[in-house]
PDB file of N, CA and C in Angstrom:
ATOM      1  N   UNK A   1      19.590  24.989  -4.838  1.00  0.00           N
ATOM      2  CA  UNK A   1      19.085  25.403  -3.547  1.00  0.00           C
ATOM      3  C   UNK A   1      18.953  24.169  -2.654  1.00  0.00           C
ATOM      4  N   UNK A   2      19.235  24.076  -1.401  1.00  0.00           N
ATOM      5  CA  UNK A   2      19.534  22.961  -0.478  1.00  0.00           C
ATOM      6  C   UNK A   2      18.311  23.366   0.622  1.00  0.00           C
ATOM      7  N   UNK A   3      18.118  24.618   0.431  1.00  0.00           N
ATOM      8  CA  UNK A   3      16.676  24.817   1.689  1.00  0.00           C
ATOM      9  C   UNK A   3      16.218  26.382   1.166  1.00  0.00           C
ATOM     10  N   UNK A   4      15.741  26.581   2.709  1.00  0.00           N
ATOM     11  CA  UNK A   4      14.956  27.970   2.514  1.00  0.00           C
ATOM     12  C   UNK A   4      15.216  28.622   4.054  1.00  0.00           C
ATOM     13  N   UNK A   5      15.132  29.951   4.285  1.00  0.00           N
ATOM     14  CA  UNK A   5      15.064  30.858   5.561  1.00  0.00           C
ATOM     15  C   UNK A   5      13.329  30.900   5.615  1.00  0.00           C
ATOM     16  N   UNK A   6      12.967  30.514   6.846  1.00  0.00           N
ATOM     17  CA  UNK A   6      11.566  30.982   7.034  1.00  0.00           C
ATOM     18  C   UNK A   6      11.872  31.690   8.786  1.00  0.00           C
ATOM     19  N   UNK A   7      11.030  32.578   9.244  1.00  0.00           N
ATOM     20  CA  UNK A   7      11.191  33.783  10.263  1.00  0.00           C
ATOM     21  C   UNK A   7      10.644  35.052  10.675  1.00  0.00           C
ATOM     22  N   UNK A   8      11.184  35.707  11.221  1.00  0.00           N
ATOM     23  CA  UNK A   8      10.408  36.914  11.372  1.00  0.00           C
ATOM     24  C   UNK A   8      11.419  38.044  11.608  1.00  0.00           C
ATOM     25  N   UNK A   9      11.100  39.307  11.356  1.00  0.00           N
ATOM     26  CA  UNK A   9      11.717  40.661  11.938  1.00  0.00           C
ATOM     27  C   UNK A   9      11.147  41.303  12.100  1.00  0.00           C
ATOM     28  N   UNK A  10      11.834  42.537  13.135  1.00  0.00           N
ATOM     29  CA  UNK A  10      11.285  43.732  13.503  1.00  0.00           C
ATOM     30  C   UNK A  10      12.526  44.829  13.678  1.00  0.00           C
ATOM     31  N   UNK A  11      11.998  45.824  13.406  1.00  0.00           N
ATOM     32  CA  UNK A  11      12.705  47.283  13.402  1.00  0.00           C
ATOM     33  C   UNK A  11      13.136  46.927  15.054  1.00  0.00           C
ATOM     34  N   UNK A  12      14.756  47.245  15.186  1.00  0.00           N
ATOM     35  CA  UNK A  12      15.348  47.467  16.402  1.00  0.00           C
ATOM     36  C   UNK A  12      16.334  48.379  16.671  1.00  0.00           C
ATOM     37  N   UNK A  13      16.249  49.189  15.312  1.00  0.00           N
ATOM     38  CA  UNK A  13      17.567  50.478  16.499  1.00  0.00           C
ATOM     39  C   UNK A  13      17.391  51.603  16.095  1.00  0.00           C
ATOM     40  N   UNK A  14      17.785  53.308  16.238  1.00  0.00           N
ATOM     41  CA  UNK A  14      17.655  54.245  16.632  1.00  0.00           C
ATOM     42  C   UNK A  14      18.028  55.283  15.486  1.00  0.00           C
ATOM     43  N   UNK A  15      19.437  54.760  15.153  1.00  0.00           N
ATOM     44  CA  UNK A  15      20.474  55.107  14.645  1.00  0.00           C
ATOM     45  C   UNK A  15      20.501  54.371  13.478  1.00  0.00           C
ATOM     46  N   UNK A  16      20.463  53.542  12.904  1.00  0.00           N
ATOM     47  CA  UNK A  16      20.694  52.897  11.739  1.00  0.00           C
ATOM     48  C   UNK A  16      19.849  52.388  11.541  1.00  0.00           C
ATOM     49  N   UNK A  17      19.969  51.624  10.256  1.00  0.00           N
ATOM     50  CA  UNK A  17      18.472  50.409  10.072  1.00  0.00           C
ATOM     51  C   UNK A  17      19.405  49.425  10.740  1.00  0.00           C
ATOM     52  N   UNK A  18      18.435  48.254  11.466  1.00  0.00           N
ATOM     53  CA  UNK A  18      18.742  47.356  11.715  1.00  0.00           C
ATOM     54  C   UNK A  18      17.800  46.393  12.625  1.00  0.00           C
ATOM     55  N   UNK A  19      17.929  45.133  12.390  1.00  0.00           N
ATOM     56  CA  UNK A  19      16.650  44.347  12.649  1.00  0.00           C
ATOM     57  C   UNK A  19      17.178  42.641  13.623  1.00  0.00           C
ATOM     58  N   UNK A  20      16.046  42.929  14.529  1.00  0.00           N
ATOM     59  CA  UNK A  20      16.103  42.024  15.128  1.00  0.00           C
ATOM     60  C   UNK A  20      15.106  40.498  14.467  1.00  0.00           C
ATOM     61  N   UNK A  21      16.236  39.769  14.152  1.00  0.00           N
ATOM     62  CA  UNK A  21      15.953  38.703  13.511  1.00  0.00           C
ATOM     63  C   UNK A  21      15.365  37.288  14.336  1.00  0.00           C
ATOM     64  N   UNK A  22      14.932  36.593  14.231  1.00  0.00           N
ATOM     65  CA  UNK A  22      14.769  35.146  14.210  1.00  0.00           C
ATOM     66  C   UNK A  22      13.983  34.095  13.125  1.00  0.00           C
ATOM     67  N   UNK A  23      14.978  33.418  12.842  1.00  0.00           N
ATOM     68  CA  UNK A  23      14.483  32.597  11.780  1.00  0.00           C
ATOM     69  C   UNK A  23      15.382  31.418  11.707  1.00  0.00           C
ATOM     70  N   UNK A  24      14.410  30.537  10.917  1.00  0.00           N
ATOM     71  CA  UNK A  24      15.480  29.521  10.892  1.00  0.00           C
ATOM     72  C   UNK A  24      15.443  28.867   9.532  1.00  0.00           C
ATOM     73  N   UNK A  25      17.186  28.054   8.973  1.00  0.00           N
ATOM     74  CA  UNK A  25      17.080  28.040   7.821  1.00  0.00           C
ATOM     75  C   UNK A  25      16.664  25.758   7.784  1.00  0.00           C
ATOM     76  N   UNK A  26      15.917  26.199   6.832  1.00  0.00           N
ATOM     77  CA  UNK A  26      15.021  24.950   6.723  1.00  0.00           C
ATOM     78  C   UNK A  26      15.601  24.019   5.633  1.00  0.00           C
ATOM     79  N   UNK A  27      16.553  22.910   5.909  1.00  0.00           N
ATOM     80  CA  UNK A  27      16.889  22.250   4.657  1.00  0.00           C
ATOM     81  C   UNK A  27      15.877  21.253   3.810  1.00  0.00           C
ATOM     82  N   UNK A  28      15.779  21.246   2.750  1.00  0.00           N
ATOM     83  CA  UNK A  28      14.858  20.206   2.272  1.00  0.00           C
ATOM     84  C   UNK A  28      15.330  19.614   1.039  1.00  0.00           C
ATOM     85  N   UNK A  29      16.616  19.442   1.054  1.00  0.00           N
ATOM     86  CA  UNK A  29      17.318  18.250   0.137  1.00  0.00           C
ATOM     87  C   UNK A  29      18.318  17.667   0.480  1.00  0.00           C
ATOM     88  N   UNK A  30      18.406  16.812   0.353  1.00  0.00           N
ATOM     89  CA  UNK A  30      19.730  15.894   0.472  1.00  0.00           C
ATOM     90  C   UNK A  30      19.959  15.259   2.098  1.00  0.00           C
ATOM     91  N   UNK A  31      20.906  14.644   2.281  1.00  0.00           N
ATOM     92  CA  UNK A  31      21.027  13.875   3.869  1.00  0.00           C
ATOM     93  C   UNK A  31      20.765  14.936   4.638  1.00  0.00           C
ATOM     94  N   UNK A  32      20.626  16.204   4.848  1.00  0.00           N
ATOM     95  CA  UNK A  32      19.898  16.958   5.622  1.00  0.00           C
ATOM     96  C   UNK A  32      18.363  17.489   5.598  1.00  0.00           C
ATOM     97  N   UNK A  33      17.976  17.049   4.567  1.00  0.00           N
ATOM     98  CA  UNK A  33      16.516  17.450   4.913  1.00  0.00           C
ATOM     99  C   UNK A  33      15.498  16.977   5.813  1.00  0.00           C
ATOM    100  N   UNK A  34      15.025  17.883   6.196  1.00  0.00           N
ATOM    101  CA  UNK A  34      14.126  18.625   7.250  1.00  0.00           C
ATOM    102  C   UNK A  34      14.660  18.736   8.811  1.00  0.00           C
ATOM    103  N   UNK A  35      16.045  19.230   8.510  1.00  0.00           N
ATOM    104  CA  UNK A  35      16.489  19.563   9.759  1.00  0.00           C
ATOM    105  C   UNK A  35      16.694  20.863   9.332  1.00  0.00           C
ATOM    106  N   UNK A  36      17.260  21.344  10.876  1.00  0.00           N
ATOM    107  CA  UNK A  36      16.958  22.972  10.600  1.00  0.00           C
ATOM    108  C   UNK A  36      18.278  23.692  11.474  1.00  0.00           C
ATOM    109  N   UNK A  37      18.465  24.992  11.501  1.00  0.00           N
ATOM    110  CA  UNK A  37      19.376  25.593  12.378  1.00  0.00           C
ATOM    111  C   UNK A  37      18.773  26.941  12.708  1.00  0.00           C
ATOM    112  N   UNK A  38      18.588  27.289  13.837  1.00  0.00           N
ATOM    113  CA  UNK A  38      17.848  28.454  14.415  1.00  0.00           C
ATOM    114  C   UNK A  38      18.911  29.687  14.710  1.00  0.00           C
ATOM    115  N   UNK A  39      18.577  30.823  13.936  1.00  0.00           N
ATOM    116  CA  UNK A  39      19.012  31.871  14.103  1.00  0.00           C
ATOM    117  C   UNK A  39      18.503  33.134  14.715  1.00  0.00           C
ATOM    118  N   UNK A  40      18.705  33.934  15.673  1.00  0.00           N
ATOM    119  CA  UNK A  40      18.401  34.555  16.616  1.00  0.00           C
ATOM    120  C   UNK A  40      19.771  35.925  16.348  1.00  0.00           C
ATOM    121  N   UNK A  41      18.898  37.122  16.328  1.00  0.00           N
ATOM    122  CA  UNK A  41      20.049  38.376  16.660  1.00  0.00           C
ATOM    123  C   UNK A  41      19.754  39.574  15.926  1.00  0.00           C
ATOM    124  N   UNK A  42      20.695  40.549  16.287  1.00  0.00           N
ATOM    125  CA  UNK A  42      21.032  41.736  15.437  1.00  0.00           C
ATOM    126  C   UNK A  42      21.453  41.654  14.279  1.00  0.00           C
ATOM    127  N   UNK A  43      20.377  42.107  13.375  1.00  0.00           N
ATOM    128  CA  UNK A  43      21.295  42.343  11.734  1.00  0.00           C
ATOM    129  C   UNK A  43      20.911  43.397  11.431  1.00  0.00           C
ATOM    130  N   UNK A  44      22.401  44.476  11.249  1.00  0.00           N
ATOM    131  CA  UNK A  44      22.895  46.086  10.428  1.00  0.00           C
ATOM    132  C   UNK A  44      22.677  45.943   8.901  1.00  0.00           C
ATOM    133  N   UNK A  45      21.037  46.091   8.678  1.00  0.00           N
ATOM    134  CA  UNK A  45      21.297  45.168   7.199  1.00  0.00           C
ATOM    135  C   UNK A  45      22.077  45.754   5.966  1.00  0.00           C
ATOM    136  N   UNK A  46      22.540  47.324   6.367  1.00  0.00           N
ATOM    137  CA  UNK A  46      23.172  48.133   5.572  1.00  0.00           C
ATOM    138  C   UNK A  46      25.338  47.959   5.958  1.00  0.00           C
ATOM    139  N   UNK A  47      25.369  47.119   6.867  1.00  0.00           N
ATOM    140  CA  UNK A  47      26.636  46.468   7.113  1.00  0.00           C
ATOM    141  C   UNK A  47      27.468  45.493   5.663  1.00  0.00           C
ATOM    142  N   UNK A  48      28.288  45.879   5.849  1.00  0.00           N
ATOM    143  CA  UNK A  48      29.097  45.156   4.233  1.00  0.00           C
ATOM    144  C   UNK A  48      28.950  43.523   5.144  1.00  0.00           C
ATOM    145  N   UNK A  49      29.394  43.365   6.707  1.00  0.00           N
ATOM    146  CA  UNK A  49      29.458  41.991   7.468  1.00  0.00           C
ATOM    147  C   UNK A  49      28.390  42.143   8.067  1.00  0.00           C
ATOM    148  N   UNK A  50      27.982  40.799   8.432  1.00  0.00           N
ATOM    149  CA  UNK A  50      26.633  41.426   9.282  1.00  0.00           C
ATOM    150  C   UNK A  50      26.964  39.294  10.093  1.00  0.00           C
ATOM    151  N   UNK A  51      27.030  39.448  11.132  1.00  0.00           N
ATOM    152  CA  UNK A  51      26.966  38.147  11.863  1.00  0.00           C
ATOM    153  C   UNK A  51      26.254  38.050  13.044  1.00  0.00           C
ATOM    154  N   UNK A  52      25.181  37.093  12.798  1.00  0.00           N
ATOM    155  CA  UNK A  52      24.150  36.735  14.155  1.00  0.00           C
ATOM    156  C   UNK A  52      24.636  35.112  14.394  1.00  0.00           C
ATOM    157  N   UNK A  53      24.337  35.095  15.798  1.00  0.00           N
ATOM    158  CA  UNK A  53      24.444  33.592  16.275  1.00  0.00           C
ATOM    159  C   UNK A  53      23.465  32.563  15.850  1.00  0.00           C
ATOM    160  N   UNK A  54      23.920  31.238  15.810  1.00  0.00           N
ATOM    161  CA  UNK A  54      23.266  30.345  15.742  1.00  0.00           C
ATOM    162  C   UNK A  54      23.190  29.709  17.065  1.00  0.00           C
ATOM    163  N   UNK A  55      21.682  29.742  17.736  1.00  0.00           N
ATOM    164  CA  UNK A  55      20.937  29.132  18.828  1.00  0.00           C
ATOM    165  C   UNK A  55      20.730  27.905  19.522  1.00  0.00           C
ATOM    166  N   UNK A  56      20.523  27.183  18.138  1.00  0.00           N
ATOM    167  CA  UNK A  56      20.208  25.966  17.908  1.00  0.00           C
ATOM    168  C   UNK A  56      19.547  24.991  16.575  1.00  0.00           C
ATOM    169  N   UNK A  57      18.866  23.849  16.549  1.00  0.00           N
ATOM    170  CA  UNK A  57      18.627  23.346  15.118  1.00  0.00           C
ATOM    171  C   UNK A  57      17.958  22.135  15.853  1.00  0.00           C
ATOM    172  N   UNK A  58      17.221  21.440  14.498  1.00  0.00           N
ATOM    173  CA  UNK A  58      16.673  19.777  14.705  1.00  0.00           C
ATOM    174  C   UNK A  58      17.618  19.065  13.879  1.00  0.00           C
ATOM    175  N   UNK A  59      16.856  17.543  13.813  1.00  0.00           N
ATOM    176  CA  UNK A  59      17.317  17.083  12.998  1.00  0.00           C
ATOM    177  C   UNK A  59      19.082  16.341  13.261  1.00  0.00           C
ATOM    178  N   UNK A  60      19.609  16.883  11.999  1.00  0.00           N
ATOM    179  CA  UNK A  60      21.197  16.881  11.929  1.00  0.00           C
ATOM    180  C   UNK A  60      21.945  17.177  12.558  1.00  0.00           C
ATOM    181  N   UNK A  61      21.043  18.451  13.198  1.00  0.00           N
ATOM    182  CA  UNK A  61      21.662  19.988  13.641  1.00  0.00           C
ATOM    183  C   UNK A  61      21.334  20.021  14.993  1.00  0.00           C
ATOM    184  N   UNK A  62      20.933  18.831  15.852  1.00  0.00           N
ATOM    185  CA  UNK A  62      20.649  18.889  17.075  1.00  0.00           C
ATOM    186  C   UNK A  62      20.987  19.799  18.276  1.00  0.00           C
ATOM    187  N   UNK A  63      21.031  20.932  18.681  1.00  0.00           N
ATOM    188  CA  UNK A  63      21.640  21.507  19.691  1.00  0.00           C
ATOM    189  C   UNK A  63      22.879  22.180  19.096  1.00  0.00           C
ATOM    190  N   UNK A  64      22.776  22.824  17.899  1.00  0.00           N
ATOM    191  CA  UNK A  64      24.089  23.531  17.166  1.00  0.00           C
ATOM    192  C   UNK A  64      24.022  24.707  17.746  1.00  0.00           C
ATOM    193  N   UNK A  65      25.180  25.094  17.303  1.00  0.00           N
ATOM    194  CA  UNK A  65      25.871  26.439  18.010  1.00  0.00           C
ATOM    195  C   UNK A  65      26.818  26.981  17.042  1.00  0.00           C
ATOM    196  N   UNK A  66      26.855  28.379  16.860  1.00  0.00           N
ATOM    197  CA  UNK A  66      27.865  28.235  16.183  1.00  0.00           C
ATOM    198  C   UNK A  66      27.252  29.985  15.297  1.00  0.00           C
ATOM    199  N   UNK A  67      28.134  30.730  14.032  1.00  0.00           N
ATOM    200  CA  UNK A  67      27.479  31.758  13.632  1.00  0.00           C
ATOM    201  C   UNK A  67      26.907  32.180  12.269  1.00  0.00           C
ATOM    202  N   UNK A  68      26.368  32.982  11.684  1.00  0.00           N
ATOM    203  CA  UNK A  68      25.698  32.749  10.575  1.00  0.00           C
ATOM    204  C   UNK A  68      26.231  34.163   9.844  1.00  0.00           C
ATOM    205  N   UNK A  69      26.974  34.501   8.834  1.00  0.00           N
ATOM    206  CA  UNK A  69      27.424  35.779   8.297  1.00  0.00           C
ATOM    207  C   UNK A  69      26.407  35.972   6.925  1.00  0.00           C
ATOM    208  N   UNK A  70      26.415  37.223   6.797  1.00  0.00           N
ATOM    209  CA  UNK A  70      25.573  37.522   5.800  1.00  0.00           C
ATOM    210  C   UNK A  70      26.002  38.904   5.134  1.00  0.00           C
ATOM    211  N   UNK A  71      26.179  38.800   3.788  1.00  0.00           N
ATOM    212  CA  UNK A  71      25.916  40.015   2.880  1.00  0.00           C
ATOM    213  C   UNK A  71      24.399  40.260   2.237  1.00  0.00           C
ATOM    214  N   UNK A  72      24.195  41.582   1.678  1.00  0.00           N
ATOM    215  CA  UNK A  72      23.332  41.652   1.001  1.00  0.00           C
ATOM    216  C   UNK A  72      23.689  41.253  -0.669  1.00  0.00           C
ATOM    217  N   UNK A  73      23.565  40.303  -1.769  1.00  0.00           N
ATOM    218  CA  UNK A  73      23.994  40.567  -2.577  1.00  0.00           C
ATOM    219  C   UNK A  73      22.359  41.202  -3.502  1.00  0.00           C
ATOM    220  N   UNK A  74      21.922  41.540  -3.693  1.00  0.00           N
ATOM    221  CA  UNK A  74      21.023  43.040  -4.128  1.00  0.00           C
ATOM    222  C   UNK A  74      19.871  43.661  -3.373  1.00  0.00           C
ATOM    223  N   UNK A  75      19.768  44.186  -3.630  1.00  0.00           N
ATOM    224  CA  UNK A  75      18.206  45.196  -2.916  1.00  0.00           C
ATOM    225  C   UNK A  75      17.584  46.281  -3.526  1.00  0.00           C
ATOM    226  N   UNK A  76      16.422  46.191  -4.073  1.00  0.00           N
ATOM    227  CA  UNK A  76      16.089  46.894  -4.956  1.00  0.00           C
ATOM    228  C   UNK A  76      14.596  47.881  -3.742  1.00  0.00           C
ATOM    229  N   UNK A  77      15.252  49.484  -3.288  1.00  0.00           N
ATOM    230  CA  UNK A  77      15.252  50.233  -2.800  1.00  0.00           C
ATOM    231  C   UNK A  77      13.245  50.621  -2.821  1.00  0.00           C
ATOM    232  N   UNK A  78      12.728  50.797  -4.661  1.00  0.00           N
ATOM    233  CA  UNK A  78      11.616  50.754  -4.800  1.00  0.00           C
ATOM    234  C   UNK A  78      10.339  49.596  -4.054  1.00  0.00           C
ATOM    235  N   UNK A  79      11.000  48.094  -4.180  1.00  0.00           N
ATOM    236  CA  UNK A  79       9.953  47.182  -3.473  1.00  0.00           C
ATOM    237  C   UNK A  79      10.418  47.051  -2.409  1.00  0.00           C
ATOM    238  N   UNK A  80      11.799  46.851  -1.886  1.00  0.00           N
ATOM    239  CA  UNK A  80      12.637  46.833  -0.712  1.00  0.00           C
ATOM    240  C   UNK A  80      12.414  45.312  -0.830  1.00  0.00           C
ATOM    241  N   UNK A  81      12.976  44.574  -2.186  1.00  0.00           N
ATOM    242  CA  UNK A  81      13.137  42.866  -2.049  1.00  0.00           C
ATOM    243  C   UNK A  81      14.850  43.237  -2.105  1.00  0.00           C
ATOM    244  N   UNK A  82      15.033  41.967  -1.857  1.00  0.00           N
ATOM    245  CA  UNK A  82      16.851  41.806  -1.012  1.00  0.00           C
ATOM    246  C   UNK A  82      17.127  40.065  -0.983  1.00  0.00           C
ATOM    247  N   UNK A  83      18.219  40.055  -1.560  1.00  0.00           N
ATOM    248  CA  UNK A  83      18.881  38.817  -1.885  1.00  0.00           C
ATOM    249  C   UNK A  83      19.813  38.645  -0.827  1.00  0.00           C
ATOM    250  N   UNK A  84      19.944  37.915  -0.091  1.00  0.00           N
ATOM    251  CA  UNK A  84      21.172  38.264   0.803  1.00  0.00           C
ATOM    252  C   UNK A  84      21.978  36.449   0.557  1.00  0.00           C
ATOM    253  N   UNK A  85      23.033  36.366   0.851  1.00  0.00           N
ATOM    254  CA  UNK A  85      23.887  35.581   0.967  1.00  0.00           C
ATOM    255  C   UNK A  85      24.389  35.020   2.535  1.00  0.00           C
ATOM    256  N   UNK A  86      24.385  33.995   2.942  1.00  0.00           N
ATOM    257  CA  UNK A  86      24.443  33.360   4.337  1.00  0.00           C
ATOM    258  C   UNK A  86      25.505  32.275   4.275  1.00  0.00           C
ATOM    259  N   UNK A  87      26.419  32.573   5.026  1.00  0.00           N
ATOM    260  CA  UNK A  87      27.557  31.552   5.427  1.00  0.00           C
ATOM    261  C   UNK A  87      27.352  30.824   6.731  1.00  0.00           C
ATOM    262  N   UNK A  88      27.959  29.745   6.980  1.00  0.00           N
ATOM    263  CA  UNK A  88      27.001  29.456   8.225  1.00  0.00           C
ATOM    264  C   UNK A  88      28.395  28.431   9.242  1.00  0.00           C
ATOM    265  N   UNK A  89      28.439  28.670   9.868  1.00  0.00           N
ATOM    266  CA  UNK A  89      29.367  28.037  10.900  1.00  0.00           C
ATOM    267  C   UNK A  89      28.947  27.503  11.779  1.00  0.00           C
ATOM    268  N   UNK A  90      29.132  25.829  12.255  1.00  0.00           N
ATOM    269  CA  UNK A  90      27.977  25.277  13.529  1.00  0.00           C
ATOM    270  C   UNK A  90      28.655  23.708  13.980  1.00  0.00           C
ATOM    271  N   UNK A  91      28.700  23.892  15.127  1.00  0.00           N
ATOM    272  CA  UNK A  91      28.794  22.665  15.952  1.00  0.00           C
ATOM    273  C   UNK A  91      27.478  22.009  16.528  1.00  0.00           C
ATOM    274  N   UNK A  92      27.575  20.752  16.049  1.00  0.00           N
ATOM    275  CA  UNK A  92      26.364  19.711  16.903  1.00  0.00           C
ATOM    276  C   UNK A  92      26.382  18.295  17.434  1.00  0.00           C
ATOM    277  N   UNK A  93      25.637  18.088  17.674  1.00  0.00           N
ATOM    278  CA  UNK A  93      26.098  16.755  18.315  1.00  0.00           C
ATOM    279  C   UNK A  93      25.366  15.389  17.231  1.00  0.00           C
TER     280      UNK A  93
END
């Protein structure tokens, strides 16, 4: 593990589940730790793709841009805990 997601959500649509995200993922090992990249958006969390933008970041990640894809890889329906998987794409200066 190279960091952690810390953030928040809320219920945002009508029609499906899906959640308006912000969070950001927090590195805390290696030549990137304690910089960060801020994620902001719509996630269909029942989507096989699910891609929100990246906002911005500290650190390393100064003023990044760029997008963040995500699967669920499990979710167990009874506690509603969820593993998800994050790819991350980003330009900075």
């Amino acid at each position: 593990m190279v960091g952690r997601a810390q953030g928040i959500y809320s219920l945002a649509s009508l029609e499906e589940v899906g959640l308006l995200m912000t969070f950001n993922f927090v590195f805390t090992d290696g030549k990137f730790n304690g910089s960060t990249l801020n994620v902001l958006g719509h996630n269909p969390v029942f989507h096989k793709y699910r891609e929100m933008p990246i906002v911005g970041g500290s650190g390393a990640f100064r003023l990044a841009r760029g997008i963040a894809t995500a699967r669920t890889v499990s979710f167990n329906a009874t506690t509603t805990d969820a593993v998800a998987e994050y790819h991350v794409t980003a330009m900075h200066y």
